[in-house]
N, C-alpha and C. Protein backbone atom coordinates (compact mmCIF):
# COMPACT_ATOMS: atom_id res chain seq x y z
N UNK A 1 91.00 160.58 -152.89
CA UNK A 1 90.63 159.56 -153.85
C UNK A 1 91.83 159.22 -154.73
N UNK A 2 92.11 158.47 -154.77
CA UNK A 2 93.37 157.56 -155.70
C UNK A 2 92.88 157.26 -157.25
N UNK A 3 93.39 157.62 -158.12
CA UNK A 3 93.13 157.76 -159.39
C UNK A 3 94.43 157.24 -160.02
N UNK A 4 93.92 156.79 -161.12
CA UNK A 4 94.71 155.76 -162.60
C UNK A 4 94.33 156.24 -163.24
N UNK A 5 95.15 157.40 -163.81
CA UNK A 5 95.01 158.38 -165.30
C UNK A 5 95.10 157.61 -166.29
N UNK A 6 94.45 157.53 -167.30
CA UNK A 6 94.40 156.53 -168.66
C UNK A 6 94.97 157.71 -169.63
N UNK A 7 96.21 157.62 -170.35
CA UNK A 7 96.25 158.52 -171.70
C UNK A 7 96.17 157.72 -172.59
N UNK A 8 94.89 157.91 -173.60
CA UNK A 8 95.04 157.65 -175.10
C UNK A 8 96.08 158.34 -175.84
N UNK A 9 97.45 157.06 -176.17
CA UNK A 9 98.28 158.02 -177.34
C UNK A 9 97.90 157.19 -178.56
N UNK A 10 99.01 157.47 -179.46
CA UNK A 10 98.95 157.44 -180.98
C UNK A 10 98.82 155.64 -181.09
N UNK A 11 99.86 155.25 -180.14
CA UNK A 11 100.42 153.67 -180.43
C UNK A 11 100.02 153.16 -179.83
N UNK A 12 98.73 153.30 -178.32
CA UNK A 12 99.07 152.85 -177.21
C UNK A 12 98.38 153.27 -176.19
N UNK A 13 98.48 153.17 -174.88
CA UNK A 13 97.99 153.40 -173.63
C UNK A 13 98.61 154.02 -172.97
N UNK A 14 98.76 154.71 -171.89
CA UNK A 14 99.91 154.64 -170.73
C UNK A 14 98.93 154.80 -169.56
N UNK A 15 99.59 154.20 -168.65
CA UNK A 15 98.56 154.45 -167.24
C UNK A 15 99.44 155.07 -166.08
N UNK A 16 99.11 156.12 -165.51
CA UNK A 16 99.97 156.29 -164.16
C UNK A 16 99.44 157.17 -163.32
N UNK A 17 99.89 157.34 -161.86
CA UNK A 17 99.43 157.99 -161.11
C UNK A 17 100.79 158.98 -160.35
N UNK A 18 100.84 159.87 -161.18
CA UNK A 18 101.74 160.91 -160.02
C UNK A 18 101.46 161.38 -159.34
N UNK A 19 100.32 161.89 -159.61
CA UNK A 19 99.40 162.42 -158.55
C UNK A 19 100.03 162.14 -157.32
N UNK A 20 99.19 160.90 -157.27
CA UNK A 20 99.20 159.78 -156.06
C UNK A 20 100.34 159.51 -155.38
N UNK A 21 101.46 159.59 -156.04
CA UNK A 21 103.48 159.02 -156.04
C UNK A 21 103.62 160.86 -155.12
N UNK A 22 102.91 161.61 -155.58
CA UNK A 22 103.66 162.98 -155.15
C UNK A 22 102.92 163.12 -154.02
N UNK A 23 101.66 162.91 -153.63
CA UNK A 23 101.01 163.13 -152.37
C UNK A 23 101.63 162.44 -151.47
N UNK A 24 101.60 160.80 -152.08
CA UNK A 24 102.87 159.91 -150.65
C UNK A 24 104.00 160.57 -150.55
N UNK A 25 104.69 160.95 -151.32
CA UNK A 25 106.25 161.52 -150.79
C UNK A 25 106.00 162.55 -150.02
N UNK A 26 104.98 163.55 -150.04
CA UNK A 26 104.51 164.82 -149.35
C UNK A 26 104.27 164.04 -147.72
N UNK A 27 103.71 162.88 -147.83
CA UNK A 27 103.10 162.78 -146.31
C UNK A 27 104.05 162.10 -145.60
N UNK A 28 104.98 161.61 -146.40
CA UNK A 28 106.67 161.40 -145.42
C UNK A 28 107.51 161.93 -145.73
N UNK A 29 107.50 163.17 -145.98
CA UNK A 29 107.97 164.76 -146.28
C UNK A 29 109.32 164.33 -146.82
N UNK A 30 109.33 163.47 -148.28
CA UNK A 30 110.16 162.48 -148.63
C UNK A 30 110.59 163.28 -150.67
N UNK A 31 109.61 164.82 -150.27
CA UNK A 31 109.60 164.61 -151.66
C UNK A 31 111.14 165.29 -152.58
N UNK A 32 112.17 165.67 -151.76
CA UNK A 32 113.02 166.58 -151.67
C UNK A 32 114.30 165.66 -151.35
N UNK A 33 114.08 164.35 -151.19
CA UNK A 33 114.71 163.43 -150.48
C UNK A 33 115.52 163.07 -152.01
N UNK A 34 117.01 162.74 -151.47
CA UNK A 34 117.86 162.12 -152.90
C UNK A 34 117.52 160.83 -153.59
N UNK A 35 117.42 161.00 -154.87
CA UNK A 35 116.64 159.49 -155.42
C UNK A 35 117.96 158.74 -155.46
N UNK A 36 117.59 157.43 -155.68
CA UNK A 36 118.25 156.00 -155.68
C UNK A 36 117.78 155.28 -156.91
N UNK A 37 118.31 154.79 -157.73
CA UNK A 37 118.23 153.95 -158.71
C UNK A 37 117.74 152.49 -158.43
N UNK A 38 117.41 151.94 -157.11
CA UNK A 38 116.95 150.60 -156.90
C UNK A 38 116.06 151.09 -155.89
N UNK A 39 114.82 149.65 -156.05
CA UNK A 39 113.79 150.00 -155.03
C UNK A 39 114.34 149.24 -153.53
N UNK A 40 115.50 148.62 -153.71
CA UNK A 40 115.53 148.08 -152.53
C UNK A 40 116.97 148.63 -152.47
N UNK A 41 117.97 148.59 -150.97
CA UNK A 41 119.09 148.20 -151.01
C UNK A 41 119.75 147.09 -151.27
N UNK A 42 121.19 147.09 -152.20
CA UNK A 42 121.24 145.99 -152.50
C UNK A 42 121.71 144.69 -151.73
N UNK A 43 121.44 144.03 -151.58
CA UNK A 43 121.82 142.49 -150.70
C UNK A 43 120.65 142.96 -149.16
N UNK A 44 119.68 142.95 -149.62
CA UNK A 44 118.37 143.44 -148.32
C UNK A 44 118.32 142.31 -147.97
N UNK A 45 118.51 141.69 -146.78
CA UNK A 45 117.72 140.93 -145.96
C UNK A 45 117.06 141.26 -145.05
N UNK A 46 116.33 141.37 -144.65
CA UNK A 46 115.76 141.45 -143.66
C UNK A 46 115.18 140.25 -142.56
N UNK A 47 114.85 140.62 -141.20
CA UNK A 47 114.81 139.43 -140.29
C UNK A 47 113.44 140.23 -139.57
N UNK A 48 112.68 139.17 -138.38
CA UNK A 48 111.81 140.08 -137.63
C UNK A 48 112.58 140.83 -136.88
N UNK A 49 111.97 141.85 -136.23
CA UNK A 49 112.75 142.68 -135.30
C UNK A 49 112.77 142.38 -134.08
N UNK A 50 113.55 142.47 -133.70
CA UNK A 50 113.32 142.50 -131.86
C UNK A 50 112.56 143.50 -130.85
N UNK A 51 112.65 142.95 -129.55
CA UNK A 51 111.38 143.79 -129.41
C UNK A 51 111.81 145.43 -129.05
N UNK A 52 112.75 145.51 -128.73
CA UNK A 52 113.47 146.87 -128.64
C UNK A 52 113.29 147.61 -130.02
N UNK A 53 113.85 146.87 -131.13
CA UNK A 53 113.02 147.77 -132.23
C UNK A 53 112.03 148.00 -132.85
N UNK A 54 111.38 146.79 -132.52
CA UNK A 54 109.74 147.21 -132.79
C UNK A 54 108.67 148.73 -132.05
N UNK A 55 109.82 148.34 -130.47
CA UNK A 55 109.21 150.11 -129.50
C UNK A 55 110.02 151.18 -130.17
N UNK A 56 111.14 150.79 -130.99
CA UNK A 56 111.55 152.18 -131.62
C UNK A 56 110.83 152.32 -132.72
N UNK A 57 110.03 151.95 -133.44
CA UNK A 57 109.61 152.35 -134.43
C UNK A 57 108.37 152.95 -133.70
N UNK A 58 107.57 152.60 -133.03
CA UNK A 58 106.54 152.62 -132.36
C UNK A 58 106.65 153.86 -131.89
N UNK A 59 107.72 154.51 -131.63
CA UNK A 59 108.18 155.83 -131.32
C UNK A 59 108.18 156.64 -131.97
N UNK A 60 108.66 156.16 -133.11
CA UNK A 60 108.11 157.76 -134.17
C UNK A 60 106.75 158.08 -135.02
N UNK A 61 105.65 156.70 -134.43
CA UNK A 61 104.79 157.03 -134.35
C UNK A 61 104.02 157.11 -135.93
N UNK A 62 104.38 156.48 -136.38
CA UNK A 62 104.02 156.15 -137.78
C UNK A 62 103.04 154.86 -138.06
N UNK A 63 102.53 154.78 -139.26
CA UNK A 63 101.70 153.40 -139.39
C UNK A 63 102.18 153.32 -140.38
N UNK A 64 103.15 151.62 -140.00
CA UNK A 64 103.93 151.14 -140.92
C UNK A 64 103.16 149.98 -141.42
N UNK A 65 101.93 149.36 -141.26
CA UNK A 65 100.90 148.98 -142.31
C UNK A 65 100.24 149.49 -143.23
N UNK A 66 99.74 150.95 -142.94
CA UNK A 66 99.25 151.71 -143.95
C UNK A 66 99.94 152.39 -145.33
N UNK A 67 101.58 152.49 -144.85
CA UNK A 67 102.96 153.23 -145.58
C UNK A 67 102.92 151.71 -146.74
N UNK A 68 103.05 150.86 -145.83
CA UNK A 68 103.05 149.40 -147.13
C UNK A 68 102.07 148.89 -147.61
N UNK A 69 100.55 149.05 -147.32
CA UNK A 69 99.38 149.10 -147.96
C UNK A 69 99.21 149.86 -149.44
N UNK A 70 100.00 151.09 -149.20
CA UNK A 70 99.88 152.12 -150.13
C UNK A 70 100.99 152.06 -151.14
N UNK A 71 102.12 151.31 -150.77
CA UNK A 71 103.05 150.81 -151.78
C UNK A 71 102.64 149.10 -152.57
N UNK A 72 102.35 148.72 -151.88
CA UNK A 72 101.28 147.86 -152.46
C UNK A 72 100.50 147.81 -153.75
N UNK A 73 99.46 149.38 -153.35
CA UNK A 73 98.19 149.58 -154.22
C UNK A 73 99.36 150.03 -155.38
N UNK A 74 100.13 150.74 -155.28
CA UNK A 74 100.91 151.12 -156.36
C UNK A 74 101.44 150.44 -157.08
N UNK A 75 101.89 148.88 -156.66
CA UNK A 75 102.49 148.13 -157.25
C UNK A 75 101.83 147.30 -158.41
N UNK A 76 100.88 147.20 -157.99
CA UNK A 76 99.38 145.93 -158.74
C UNK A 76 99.21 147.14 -159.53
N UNK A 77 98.57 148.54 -159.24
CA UNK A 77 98.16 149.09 -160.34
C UNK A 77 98.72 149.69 -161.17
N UNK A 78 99.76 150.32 -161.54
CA UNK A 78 100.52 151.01 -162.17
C UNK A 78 102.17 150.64 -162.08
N UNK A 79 102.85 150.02 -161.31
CA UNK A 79 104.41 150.33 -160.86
C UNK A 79 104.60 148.56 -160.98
N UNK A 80 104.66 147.81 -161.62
CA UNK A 80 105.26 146.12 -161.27
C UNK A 80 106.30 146.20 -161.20
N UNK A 81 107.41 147.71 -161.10
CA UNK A 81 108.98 147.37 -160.97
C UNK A 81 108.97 147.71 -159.01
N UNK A 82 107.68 147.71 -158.57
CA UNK A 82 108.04 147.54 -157.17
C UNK A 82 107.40 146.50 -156.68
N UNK A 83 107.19 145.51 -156.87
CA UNK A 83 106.37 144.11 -156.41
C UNK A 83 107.65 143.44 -155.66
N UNK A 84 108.90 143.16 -156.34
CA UNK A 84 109.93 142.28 -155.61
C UNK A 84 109.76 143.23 -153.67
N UNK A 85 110.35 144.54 -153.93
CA UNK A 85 110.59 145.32 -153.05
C UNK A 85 109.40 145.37 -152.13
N UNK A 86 107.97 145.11 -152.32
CA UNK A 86 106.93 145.53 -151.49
C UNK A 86 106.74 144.09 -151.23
N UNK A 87 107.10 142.88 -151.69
CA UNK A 87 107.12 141.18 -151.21
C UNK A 87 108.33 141.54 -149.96
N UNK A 88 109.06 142.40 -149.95
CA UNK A 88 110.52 142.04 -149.18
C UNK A 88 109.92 142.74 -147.75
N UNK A 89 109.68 144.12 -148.29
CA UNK A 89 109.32 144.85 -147.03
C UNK A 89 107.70 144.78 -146.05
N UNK A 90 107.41 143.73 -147.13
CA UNK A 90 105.99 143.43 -145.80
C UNK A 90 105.59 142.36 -145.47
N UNK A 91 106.89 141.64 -145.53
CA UNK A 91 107.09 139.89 -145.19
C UNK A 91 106.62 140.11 -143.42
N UNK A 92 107.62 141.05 -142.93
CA UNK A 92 107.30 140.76 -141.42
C UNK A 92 106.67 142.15 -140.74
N UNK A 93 105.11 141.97 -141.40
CA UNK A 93 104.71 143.41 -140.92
C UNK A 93 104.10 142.69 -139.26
N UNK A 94 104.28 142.25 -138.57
CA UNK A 94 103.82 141.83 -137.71
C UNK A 94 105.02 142.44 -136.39
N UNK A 95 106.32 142.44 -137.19
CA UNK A 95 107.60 142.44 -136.04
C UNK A 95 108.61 143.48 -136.80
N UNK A 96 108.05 144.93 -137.47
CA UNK A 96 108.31 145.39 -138.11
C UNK A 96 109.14 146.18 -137.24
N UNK A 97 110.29 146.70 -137.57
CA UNK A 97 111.40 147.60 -136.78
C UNK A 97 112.18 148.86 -137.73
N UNK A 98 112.96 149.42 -137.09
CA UNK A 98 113.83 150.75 -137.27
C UNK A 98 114.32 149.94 -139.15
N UNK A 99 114.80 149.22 -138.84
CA UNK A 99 115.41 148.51 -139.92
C UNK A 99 114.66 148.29 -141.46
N UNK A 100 113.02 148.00 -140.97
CA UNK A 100 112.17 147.65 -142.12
C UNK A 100 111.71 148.97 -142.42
N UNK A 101 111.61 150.22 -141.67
CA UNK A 101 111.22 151.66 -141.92
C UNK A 101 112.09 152.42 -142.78
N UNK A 102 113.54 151.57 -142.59
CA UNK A 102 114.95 152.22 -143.07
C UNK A 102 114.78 151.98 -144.63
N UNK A 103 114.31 150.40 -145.00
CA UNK A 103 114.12 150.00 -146.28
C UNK A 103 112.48 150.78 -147.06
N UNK A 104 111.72 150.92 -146.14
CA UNK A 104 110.88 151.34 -146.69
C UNK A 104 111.03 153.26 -147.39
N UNK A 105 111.53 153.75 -146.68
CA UNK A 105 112.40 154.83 -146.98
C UNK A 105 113.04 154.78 -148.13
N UNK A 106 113.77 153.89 -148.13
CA UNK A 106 114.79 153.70 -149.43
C UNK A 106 113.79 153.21 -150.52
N UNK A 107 112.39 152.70 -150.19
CA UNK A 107 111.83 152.59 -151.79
C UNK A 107 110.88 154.21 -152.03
N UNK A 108 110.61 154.40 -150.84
CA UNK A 108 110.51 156.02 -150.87
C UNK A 108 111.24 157.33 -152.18
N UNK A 109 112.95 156.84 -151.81
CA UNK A 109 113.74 157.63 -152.21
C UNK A 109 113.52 157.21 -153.68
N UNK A 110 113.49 155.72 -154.45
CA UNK A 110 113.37 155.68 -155.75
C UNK A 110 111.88 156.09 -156.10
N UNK A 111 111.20 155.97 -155.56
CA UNK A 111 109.77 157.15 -155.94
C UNK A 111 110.41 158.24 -156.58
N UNK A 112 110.90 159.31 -155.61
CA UNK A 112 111.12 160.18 -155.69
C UNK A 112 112.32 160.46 -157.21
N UNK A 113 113.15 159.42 -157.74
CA UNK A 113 113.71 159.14 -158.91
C UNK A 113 113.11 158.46 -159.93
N UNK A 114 111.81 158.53 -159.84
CA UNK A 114 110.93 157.39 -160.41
C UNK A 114 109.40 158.32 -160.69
N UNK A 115 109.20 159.06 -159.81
CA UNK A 115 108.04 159.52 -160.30
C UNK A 115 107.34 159.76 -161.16
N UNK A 116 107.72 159.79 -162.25
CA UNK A 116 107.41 160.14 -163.79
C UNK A 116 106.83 159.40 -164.64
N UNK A 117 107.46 157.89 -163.76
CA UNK A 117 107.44 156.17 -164.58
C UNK A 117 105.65 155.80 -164.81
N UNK A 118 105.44 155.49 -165.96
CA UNK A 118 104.33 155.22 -166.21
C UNK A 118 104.33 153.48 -166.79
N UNK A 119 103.16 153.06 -167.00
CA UNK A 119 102.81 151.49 -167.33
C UNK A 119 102.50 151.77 -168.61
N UNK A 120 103.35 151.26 -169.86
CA UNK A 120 102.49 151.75 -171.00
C UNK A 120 102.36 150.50 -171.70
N UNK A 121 101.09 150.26 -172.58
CA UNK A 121 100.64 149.01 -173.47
C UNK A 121 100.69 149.48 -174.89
N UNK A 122 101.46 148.93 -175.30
CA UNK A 122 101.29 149.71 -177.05
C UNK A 122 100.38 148.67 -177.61
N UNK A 123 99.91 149.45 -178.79
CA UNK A 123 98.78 149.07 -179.66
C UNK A 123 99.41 147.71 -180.55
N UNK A 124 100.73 147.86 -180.49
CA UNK A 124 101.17 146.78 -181.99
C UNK A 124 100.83 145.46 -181.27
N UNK A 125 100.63 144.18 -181.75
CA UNK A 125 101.01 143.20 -181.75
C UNK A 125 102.00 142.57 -180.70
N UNK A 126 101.43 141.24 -180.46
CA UNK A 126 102.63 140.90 -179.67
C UNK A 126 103.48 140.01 -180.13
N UNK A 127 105.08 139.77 -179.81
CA UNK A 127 105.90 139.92 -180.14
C UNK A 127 106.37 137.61 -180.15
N UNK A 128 105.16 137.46 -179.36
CA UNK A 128 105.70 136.21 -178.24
C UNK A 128 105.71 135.82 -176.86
N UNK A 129 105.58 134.95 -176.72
CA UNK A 129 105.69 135.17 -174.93
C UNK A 129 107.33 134.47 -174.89
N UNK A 130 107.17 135.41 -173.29
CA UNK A 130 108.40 135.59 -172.90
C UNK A 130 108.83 134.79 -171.35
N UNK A 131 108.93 133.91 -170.90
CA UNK A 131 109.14 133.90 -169.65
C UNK A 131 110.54 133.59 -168.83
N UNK A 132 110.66 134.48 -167.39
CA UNK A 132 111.88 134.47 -166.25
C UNK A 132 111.40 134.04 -165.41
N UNK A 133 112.57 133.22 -164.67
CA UNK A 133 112.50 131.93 -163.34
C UNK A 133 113.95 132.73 -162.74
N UNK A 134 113.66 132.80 -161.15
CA UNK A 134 114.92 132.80 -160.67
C UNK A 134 114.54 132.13 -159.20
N UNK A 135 115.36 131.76 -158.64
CA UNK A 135 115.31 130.87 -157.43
C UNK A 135 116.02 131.55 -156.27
N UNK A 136 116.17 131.79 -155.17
CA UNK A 136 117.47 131.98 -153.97
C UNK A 136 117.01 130.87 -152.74
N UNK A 137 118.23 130.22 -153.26
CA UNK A 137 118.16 128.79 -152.45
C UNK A 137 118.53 129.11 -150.75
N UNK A 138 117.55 128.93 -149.87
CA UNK A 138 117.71 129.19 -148.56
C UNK A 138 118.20 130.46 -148.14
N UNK A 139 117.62 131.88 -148.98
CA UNK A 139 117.79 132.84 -148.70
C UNK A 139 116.95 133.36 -147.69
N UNK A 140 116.33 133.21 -146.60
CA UNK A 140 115.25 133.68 -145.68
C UNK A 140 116.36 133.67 -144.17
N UNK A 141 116.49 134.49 -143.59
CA UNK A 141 117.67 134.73 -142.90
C UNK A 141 116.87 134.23 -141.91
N UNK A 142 115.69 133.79 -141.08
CA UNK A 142 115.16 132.95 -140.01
C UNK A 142 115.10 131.72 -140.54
N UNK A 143 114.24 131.08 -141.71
CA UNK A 143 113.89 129.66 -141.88
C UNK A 143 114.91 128.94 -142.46
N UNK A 144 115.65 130.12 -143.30
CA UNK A 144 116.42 129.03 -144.13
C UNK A 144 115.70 128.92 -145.35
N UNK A 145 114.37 128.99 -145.56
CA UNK A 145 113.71 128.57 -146.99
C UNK A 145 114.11 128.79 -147.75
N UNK A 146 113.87 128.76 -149.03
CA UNK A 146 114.08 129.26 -150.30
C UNK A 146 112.91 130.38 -150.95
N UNK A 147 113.26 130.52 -151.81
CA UNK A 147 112.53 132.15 -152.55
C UNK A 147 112.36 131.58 -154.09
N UNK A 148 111.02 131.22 -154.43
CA UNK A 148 111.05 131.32 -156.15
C UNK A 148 110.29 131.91 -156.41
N UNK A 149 110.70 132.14 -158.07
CA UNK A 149 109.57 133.33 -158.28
C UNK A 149 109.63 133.01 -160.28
N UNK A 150 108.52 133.78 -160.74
CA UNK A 150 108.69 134.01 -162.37
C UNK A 150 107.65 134.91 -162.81
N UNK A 151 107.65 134.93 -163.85
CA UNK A 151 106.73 136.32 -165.01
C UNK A 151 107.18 135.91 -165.91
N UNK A 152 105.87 136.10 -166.43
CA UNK A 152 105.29 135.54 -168.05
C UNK A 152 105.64 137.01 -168.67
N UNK A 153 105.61 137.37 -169.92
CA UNK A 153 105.63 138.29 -170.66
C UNK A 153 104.52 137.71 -172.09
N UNK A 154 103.33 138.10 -172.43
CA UNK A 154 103.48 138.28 -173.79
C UNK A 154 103.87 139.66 -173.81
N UNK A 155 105.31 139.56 -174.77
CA UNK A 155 105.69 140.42 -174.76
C UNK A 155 104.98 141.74 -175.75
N UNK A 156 105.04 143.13 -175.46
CA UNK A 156 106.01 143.43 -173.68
C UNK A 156 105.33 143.65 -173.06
N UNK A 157 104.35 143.35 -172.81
CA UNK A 157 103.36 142.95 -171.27
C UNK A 157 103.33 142.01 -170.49
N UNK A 158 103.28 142.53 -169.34
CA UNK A 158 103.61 141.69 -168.39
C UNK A 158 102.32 140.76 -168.20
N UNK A 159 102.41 139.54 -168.04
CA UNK A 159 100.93 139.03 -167.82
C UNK A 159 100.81 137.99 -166.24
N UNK A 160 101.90 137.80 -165.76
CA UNK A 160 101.39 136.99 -164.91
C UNK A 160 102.53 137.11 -163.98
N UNK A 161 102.86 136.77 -162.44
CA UNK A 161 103.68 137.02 -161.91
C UNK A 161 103.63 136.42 -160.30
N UNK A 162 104.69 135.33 -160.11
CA UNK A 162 104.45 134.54 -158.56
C UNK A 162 105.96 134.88 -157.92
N UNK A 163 105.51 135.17 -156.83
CA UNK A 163 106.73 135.12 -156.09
C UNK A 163 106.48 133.84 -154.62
N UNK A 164 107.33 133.33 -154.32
CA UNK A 164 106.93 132.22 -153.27
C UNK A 164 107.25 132.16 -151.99
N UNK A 165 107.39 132.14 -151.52
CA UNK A 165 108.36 131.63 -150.40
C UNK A 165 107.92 129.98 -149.72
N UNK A 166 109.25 128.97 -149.95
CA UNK A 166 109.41 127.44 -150.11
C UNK A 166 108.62 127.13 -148.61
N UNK A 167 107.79 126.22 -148.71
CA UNK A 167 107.13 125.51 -147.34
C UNK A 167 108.11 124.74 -146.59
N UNK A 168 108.82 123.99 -147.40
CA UNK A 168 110.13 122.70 -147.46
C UNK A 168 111.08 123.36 -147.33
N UNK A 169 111.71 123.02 -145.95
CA UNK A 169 113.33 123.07 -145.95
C UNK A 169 114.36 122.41 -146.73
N UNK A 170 115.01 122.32 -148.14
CA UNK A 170 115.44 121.02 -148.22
C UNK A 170 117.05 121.26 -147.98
N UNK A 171 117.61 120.48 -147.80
CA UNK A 171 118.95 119.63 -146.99
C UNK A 171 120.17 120.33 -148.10
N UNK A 172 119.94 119.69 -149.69
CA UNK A 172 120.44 119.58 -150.61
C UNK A 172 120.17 120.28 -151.74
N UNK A 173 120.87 120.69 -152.71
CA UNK A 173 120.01 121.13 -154.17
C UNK A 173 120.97 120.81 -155.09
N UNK A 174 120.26 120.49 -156.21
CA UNK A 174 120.70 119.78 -157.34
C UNK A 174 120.83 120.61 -158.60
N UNK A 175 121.64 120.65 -159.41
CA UNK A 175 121.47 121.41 -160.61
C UNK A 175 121.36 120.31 -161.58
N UNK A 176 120.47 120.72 -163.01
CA UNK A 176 120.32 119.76 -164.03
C UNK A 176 120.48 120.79 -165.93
């Protein structure tokens, strides 16, 4: 059973599940594994796999829907510093390879430097809202598309959060 510990503190809330963070590292015997300071590697692209690596993954016999299901549930409920990283690594769970297991690993390893990290809501007031936009213009290493994304903050809570990927190829881009 998967549980979201609630602590009542003095100022505040905190919510987290180690529990849960230490049982996954246990079941990809990951928990001993060197942590990493990012959930992704940096400059990750990823592509579908081919079919040669899709039978290598298939080989070690793992369920690489269920491994990103469960990074997932972690992300929405407790962890929003892994949402970019769990959008990246389960873009192509359909043609998933050696390569997307390699990255999934590596958000593994910041678990394992991360475990501790809790969601906390303090009691004071909020501060304002806050909001970030960032774009990567035709970053999708098959389509070409583009990538936008943003989050709201009333700060310092997070309140809202889209990531996209562009329908439209476009040709050109404009700055204003």
């Amino acid at each position: 059973m998967v549980v979201v510990k609630i602590h009542q503190l003095k100022d505040g809330i905190s919510l987290e599940q180690q529990h849960f963070t230490e049982a996954f590292l246990d079941q990809y015997r990951m928990s001993n594994c060197k942590p990493v300071v990012t959930p992704l590697m940096p400059n990750e692209h990823l592509s579908p796999a081919t079919s040669d690596e899709i039978q290598a993954l298939k080989k070690l016999n793992t369920n690489y829907r269920s491994a990103i299901g469960s990074i997932n549930y972690l992300s929405t409920a407790t962890r929003p510093d892994l949402l970019c990283a769990v959008i990246t690594i389960s873009k192509y769970l359909e043609s998933a390879g050696l390569r997307h297991w390699q990255a999934f690993l590596h958000v593994l390893k910041y678990f394992n430097g991360s475990r501790n990290k809790v969601l906390y809501y303090p009691r004071r007031k909020s501060n304002g809202i806050t909001a970030f936009s960032n774009a990567y213009w035709g970053n999708c290493q098959v389509t070409r598309h583009s990538t936008t994304g943003y989050l709201t903050c009333l700060v310092p809570l997070l309140k809202a959060y889209l990531f996209l990927f562009q329908k439209t190829l476009y040709q050109t881009a404009s700055t204003f």
